[in-house]
C-alpha atoms as a PDB file:
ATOM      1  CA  UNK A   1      98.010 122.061 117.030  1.00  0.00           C
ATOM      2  CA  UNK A   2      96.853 119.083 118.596  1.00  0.00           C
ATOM      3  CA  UNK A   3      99.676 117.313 120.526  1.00  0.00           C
ATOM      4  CA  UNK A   4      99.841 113.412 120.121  1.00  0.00           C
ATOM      5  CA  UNK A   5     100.095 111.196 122.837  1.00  0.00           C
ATOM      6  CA  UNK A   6     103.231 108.580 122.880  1.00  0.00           C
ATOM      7  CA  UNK A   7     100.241 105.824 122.327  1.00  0.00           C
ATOM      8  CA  UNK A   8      98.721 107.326 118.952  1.00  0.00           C
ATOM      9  CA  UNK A   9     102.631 108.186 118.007  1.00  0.00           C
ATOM     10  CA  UNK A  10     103.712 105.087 118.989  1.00  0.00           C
ATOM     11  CA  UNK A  11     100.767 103.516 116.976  1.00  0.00           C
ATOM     12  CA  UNK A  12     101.303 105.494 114.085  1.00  0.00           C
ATOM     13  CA  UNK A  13     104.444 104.321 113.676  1.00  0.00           C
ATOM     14  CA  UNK A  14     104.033 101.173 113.754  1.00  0.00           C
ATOM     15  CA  UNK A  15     101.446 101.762 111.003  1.00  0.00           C
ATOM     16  CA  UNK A  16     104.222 103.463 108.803  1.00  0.00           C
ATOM     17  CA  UNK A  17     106.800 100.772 109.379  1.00  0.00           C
ATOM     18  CA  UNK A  18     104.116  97.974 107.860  1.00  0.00           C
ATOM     19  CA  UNK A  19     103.032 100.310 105.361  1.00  0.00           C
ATOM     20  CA  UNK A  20     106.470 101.487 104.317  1.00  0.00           C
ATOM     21  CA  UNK A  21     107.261  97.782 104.042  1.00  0.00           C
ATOM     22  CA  UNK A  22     104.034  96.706 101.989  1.00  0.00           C
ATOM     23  CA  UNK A  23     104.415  99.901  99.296  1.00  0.00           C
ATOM     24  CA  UNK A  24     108.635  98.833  99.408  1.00  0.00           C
ATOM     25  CA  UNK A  25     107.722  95.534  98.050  1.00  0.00           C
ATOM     26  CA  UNK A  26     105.376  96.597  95.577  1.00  0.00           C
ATOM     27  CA  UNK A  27     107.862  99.043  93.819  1.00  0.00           C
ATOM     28  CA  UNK A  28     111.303  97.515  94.275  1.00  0.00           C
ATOM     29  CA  UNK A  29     109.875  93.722  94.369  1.00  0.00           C
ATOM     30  CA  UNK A  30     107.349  93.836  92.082  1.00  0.00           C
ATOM     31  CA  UNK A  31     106.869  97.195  89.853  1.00  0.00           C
ATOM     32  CA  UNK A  32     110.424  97.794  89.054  1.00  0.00           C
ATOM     33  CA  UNK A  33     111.524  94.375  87.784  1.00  0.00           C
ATOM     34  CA  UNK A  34     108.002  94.366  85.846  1.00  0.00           C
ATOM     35  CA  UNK A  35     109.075  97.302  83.876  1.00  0.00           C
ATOM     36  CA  UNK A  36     105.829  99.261  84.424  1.00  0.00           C
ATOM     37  CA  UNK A  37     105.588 102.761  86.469  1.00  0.00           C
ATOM     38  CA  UNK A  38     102.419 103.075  88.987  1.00  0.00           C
ATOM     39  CA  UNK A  39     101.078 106.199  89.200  1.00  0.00           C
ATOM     40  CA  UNK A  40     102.326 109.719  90.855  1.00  0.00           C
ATOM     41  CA  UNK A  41     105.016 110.632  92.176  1.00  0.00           C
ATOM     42  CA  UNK A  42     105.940 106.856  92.908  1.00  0.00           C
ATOM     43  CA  UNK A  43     105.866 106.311  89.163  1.00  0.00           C
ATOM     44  CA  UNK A  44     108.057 109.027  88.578  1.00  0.00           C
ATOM     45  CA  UNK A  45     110.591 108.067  90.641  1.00  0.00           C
ATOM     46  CA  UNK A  46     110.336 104.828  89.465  1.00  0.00           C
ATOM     47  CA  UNK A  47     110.791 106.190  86.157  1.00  0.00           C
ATOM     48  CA  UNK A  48     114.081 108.306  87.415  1.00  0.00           C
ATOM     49  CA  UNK A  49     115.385 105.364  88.624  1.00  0.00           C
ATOM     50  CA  UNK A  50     115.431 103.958  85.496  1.00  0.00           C
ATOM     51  CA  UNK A  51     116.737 106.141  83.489  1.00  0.00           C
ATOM     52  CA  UNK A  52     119.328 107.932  85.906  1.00  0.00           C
ATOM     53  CA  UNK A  53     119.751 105.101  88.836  1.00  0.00           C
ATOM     54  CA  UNK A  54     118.877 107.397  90.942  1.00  0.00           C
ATOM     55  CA  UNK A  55     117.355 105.293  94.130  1.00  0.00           C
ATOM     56  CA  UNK A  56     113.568 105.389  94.369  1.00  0.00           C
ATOM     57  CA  UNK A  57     113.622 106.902  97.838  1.00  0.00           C
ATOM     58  CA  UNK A  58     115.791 109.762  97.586  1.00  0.00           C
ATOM     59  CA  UNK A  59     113.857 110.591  93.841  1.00  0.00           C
ATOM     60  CA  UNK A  60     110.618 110.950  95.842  1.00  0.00           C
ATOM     61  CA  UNK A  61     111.743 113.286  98.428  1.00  0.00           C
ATOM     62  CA  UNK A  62     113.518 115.266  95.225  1.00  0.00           C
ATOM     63  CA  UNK A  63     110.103 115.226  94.032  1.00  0.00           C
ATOM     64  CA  UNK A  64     107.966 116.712  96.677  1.00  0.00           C
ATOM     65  CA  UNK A  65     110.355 119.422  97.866  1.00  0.00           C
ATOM     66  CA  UNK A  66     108.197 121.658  95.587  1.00  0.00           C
ATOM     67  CA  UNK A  67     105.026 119.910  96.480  1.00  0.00           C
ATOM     68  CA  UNK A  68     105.691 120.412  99.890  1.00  0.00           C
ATOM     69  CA  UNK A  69     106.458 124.317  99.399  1.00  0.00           C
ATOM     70  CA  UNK A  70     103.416 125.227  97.138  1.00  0.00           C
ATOM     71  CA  UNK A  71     101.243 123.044  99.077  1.00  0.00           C
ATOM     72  CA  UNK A  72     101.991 123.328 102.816  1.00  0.00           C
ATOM     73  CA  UNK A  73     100.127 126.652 103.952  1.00  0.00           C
ATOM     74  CA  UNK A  74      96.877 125.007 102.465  1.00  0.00           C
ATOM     75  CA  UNK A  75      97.659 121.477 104.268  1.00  0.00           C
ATOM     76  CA  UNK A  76      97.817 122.645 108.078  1.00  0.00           C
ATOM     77  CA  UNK A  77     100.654 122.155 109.819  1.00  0.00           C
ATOM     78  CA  UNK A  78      99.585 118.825 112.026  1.00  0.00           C
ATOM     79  CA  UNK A  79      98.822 116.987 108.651  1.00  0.00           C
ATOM     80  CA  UNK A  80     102.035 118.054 107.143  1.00  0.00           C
ATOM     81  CA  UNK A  81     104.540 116.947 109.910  1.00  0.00           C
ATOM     82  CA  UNK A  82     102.949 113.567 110.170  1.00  0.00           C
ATOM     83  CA  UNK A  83     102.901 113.166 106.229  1.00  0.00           C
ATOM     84  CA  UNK A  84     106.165 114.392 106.084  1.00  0.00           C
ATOM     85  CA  UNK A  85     107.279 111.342 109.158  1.00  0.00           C
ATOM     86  CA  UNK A  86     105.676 109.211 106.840  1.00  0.00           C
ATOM     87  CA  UNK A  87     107.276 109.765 103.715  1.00  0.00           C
ATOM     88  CA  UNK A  88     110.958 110.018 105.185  1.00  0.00           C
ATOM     89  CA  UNK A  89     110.327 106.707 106.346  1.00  0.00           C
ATOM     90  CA  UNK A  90     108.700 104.799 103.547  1.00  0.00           C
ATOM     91  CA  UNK A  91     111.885 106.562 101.178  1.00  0.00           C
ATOM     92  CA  UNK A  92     114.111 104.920 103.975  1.00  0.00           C
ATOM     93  CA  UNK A  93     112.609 101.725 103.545  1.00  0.00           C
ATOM     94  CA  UNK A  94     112.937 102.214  99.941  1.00  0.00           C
ATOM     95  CA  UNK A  95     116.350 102.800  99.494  1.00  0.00           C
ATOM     96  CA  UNK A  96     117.972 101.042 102.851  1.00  0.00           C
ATOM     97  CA  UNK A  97     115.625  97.827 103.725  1.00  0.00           C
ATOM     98  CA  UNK A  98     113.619  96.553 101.275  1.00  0.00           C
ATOM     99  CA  UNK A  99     116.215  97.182  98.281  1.00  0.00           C
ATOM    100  CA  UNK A 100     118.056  94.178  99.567  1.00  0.00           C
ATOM    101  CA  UNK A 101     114.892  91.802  99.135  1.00  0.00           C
ATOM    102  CA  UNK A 102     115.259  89.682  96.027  1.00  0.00           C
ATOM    103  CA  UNK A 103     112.679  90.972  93.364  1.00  0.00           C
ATOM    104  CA  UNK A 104     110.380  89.055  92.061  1.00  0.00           C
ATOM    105  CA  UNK A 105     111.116  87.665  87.759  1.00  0.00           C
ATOM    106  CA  UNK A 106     107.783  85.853  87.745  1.00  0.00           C
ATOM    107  CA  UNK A 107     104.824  86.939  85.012  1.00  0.00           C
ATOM    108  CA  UNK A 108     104.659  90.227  84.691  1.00  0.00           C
ATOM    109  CA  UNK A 109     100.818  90.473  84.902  1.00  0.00           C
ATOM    110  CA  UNK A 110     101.265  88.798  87.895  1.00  0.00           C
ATOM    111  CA  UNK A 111     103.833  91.006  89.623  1.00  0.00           C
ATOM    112  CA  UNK A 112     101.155  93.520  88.196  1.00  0.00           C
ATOM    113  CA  UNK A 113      98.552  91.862  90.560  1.00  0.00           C
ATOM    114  CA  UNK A 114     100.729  91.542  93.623  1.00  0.00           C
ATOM    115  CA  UNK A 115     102.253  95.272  93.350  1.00  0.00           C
ATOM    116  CA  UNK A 116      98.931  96.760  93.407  1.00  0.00           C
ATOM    117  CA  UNK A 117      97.592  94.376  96.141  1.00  0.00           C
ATOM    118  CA  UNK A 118     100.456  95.394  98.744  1.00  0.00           C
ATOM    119  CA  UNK A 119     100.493  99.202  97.631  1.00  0.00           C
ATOM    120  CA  UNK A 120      96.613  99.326  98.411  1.00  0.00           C
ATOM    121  CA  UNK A 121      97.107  97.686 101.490  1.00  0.00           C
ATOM    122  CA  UNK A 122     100.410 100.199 102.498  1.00  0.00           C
ATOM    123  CA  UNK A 123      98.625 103.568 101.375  1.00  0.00           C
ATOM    124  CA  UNK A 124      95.437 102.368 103.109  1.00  0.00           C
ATOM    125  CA  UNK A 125      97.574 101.726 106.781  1.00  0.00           C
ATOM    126  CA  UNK A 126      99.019 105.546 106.208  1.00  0.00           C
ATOM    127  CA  UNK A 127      95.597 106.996 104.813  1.00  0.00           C
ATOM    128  CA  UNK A 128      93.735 105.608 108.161  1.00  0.00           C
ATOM    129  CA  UNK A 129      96.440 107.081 110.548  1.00  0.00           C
ATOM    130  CA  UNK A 130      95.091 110.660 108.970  1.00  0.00           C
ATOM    131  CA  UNK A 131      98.686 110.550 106.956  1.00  0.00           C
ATOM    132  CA  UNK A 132     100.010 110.660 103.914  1.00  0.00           C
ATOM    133  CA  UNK A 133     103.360 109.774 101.778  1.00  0.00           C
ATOM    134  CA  UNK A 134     102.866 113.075  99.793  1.00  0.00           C
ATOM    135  CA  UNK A 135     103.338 113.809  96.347  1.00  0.00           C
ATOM    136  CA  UNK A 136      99.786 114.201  94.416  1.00  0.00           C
ATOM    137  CA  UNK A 137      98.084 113.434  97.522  1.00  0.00           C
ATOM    138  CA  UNK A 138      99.261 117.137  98.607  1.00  0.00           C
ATOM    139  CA  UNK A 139      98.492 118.773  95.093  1.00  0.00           C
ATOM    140  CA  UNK A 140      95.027 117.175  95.513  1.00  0.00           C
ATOM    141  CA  UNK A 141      94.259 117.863  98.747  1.00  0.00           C
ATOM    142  CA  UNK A 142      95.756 121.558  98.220  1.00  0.00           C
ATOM    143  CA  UNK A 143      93.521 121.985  95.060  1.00  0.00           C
ATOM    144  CA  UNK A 144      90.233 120.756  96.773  1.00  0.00           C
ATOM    145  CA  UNK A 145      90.716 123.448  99.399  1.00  0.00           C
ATOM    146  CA  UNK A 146      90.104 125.900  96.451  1.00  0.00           C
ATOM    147  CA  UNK A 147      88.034 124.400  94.484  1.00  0.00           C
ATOM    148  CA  UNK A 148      86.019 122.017  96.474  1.00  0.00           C
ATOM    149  CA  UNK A 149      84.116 120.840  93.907  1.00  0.00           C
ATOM    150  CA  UNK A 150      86.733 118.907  91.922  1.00  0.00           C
ATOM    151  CA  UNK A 151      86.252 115.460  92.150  1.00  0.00           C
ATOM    152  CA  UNK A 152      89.200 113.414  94.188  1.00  0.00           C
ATOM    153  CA  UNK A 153      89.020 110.220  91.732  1.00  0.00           C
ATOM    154  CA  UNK A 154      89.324 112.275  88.433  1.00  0.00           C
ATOM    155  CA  UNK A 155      92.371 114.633  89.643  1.00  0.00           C
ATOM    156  CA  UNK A 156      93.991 110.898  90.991  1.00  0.00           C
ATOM    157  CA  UNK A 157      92.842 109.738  87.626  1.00  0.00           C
ATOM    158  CA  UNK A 158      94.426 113.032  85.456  1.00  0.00           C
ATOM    159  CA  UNK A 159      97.859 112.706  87.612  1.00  0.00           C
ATOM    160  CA  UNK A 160      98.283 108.950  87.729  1.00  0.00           C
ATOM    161  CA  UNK A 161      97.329 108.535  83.752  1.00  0.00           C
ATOM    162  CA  UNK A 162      99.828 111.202  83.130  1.00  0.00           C
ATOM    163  CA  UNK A 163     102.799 109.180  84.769  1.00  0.00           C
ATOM    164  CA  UNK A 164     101.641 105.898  83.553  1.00  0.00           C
ATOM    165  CA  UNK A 165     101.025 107.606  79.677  1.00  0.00           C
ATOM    166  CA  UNK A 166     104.661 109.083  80.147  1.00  0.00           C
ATOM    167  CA  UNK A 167     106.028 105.379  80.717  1.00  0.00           C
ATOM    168  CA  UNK A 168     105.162 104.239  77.431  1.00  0.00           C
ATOM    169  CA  UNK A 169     108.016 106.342  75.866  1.00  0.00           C
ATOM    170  CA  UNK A 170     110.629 105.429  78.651  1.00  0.00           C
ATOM    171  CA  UNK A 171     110.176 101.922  78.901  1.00  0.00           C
ATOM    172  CA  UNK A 172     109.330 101.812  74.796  1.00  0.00           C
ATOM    173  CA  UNK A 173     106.511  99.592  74.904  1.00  0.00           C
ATOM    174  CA  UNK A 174     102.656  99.782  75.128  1.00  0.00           C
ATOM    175  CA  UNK A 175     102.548  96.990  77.531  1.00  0.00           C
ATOM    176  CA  UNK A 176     103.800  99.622  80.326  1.00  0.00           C
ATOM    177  CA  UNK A 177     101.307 101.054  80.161  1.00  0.00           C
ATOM    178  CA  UNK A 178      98.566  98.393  80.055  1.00  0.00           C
ATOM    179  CA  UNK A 179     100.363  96.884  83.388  1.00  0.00           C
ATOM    180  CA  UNK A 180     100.447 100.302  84.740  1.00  0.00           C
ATOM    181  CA  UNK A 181      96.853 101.314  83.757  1.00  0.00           C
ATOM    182  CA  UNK A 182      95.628  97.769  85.381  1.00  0.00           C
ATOM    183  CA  UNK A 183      98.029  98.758  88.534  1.00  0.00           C
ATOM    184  CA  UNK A 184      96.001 101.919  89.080  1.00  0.00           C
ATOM    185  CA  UNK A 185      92.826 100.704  88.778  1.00  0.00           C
ATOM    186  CA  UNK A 186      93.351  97.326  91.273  1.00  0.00           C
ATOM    187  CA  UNK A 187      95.088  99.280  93.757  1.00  0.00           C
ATOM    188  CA  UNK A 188      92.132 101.571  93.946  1.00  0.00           C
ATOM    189  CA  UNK A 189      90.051  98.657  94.753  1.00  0.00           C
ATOM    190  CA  UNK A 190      92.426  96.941  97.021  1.00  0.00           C
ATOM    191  CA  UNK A 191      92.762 100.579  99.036  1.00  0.00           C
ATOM    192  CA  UNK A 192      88.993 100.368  99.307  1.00  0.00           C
ATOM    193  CA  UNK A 193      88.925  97.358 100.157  1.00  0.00           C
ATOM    194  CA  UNK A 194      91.473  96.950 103.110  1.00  0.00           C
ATOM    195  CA  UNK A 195      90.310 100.684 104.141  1.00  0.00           C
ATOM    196  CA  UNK A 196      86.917  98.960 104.607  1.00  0.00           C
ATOM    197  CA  UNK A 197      88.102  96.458 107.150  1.00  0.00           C
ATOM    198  CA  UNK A 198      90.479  98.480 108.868  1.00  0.00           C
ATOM    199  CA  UNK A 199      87.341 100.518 109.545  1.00  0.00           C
ATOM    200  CA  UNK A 200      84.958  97.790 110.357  1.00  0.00           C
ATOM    201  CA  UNK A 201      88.000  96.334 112.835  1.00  0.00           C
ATOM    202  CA  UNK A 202      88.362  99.932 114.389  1.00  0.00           C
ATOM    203  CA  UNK A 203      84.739 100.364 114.842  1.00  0.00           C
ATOM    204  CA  UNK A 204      83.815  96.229 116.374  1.00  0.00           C
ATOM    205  CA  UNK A 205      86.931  97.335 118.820  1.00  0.00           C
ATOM    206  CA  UNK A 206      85.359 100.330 119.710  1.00  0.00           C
ATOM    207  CA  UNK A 207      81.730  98.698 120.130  1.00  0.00           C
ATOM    208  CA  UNK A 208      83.033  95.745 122.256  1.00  0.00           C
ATOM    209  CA  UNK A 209      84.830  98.236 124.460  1.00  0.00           C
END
């Protein structure tokens, strides 16, 4: 395994402290006030949280214990260990830091908007550091090794509709999941779109150097 220099670790976690702060405020800000569940595992813990209080953070490391045992010989081990620095300190964040930030009582479709808008932008700063915050990003990843021929949007689309479907009948009302359904598809775009220019930063950088 490739050993990482202190400047890549030290930029890498810089990168997870932003984007552990962007996807905080989109959850405990925006999403959970909003009474809608985003996709994944995030959803789901979102979803725990309100029905059993349990805090967001500690629900998604519940949550991919098994994802990280079925999935982690398939994952290689340098991918893994800087996921799994990632997650621990986005649920931090979660459940220690951003918690305290007043949340945000505005229009829901709005608060819709925003969540999606700093999620993209947080999974996008931990998606071009080669990590991940786990959860269906493992199952994916693990099932593509397989069966390479299984198309990344559709399983995201399969695992994320599941969640947002299932938050229709905890939150008792269809508008969870149009605002979740609308989540998923603009943070798609936003993740796109801010993966773009992180790119096209990374590569002017490289050029002017």
């Amino acid at each position: 395994m490739k050993i990482l220099s202190v400047h890549n670790l030290l930029r890498m976690l810089i990168c997870d402290i932003v984007a552990s702060f962007m996807l905080g405020i989109s959850i405990v800000v925006f999403a959970v006030n909003a009474n809608f569940a985003p996709g994944g595992i995030t959803g789901l813990s979102v979803i725990t949280n309100y029905l059993f209080h349990l805090p967001i953070g500690t629900a998604m490391i519940i949550f991919n214990i098994p994802i990280i045992l079925f999935t982690f010989q398939r994952l290689g081990r340098r991918f893994f260990l800087i996921s799994l620095k990632s997650m621990v300190i986005s649920a931090l964040f979660l459940d220690h830091i951003v918690c305290y930030l007043p949340a945000y009582t505005g229009n829901r479709l709005v608060a819709c908007v925003l969540a999606s808008l700093t999620a993209g932008i947080g999974y996008s700063l931990f998606f071009n550091e080669g990590s991940s915050t786990g959860g269906m990003d493992f199952i994916i990843v693990a099932l593509r090794q397989v069966k390479p021929h299984l198309s990344f949007g559709l399983l995201s689309l399969i695992f994320d509709g599941s969640i947002v479907l299932l938050s229709v009948f905890v939150f008792r009302e269809f508008q969870a999941f149009l605002y979740g359904a609308i989540y998923t598809v603009l943070m798609s775009i936003f993740l796109d779109l801010t993966t773009f220019c992180l790119q096209s930063t990374k590569k002017k950088l490289s050029s002017a150097n």
